[in-house]
Protein backbone atom coordinates (compact mmCIF):
# COMPACT_ATOMS: atom_id res chain seq x y z
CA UNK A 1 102.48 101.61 109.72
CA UNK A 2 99.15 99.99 108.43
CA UNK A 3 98.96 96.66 106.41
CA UNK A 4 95.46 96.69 103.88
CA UNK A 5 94.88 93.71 101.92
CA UNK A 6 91.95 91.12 100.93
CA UNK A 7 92.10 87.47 100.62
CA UNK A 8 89.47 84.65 100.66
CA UNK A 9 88.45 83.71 104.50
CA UNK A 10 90.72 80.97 105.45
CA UNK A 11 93.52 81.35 102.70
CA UNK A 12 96.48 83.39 102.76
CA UNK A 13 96.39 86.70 100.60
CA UNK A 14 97.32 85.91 96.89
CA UNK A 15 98.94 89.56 96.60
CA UNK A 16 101.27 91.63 99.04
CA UNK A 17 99.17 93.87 101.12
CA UNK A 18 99.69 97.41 100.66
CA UNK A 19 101.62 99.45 103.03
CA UNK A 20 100.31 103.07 104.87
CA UNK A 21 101.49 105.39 107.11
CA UNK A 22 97.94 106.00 108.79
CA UNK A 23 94.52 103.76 109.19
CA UNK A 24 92.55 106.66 106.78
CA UNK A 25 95.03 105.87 104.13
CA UNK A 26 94.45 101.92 103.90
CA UNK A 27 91.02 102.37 104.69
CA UNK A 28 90.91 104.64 101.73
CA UNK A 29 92.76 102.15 99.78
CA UNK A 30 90.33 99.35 101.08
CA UNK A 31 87.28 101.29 99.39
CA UNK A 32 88.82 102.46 96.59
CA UNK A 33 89.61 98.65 96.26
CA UNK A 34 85.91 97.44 97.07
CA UNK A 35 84.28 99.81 94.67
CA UNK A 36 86.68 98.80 91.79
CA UNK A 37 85.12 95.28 92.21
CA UNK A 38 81.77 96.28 92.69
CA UNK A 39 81.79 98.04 89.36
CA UNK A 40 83.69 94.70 88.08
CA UNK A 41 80.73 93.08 89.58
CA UNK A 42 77.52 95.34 87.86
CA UNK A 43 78.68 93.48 84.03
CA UNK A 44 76.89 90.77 85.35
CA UNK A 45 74.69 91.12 88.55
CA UNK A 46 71.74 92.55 88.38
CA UNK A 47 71.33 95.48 91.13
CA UNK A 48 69.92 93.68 93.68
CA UNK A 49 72.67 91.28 93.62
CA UNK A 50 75.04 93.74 93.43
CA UNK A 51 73.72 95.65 96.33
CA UNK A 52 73.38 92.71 98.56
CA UNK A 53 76.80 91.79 98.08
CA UNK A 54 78.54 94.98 98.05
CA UNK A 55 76.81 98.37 99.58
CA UNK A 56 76.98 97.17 103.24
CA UNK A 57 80.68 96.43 102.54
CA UNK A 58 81.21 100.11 101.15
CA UNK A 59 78.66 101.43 104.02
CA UNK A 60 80.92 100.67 106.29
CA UNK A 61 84.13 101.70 105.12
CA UNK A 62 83.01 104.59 104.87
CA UNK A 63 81.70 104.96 107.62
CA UNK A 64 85.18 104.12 109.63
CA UNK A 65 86.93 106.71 111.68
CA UNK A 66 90.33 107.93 110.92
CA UNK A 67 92.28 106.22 113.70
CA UNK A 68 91.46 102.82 114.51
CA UNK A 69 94.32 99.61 115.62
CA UNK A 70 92.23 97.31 112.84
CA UNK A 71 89.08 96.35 111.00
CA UNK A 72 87.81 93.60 109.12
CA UNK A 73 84.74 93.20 106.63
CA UNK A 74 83.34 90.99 104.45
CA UNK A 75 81.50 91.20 101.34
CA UNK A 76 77.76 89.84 101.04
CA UNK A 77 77.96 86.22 100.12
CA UNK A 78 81.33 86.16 102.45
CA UNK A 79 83.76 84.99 99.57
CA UNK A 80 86.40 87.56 100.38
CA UNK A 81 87.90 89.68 103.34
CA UNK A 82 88.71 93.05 103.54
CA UNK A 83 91.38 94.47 106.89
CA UNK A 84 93.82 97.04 107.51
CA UNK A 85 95.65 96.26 110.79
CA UNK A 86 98.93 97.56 112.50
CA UNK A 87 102.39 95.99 111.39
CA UNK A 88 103.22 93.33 113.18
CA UNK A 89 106.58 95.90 113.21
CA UNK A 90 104.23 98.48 114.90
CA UNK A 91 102.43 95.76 117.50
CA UNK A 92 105.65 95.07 118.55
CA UNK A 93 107.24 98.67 119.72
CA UNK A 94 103.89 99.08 122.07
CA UNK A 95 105.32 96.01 123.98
């Protein structure tokens, strides 16, 4: 199982993360996620802006494989944090 969430560097998550069966399906989840905010985000940045602080981001979650343990991202100005990462449930049966 796969735990996806955001939450500001340094600060606990303000929601529960979601839950997946499989990396693709919080990394899907993740994007889905980033491009809802980015089209938040075009009412009031202008494109550069937008693009600074978001494409990268969305570049590279798309650009993930299918299988992966974790990843972790960060949008442009570094305000927020973006993971999926194995259950601490799942760490734990590997030892």
């Amino acid at each position: 199982m796969y735990a996806a969430g955001w939450n500001m560097p340094g600060y606990m998550p303000e929601t529960d993360p979601e839950v997946f069966e499989t990396f693709a399906e919080g990394r899907d989840y993740l994007l889905d996620t980033v491009e809802r905010f980015a089209d938040s985000d075009a009412d009031v940045m202008d494109a550069i802006e937008l693009a600074t602080k978001w494409d990268d981001l969305i570049d590279q979650i798309k650009a993930l494989p299918d299988e992966m343990y974790e990843w972790q991202g960060y949008d442009g100005d570094l305000t927020l944090s973006f993971w999926v990462q194995l259950t601490e449930e799942d760490a734990s049966d590997g030892e």
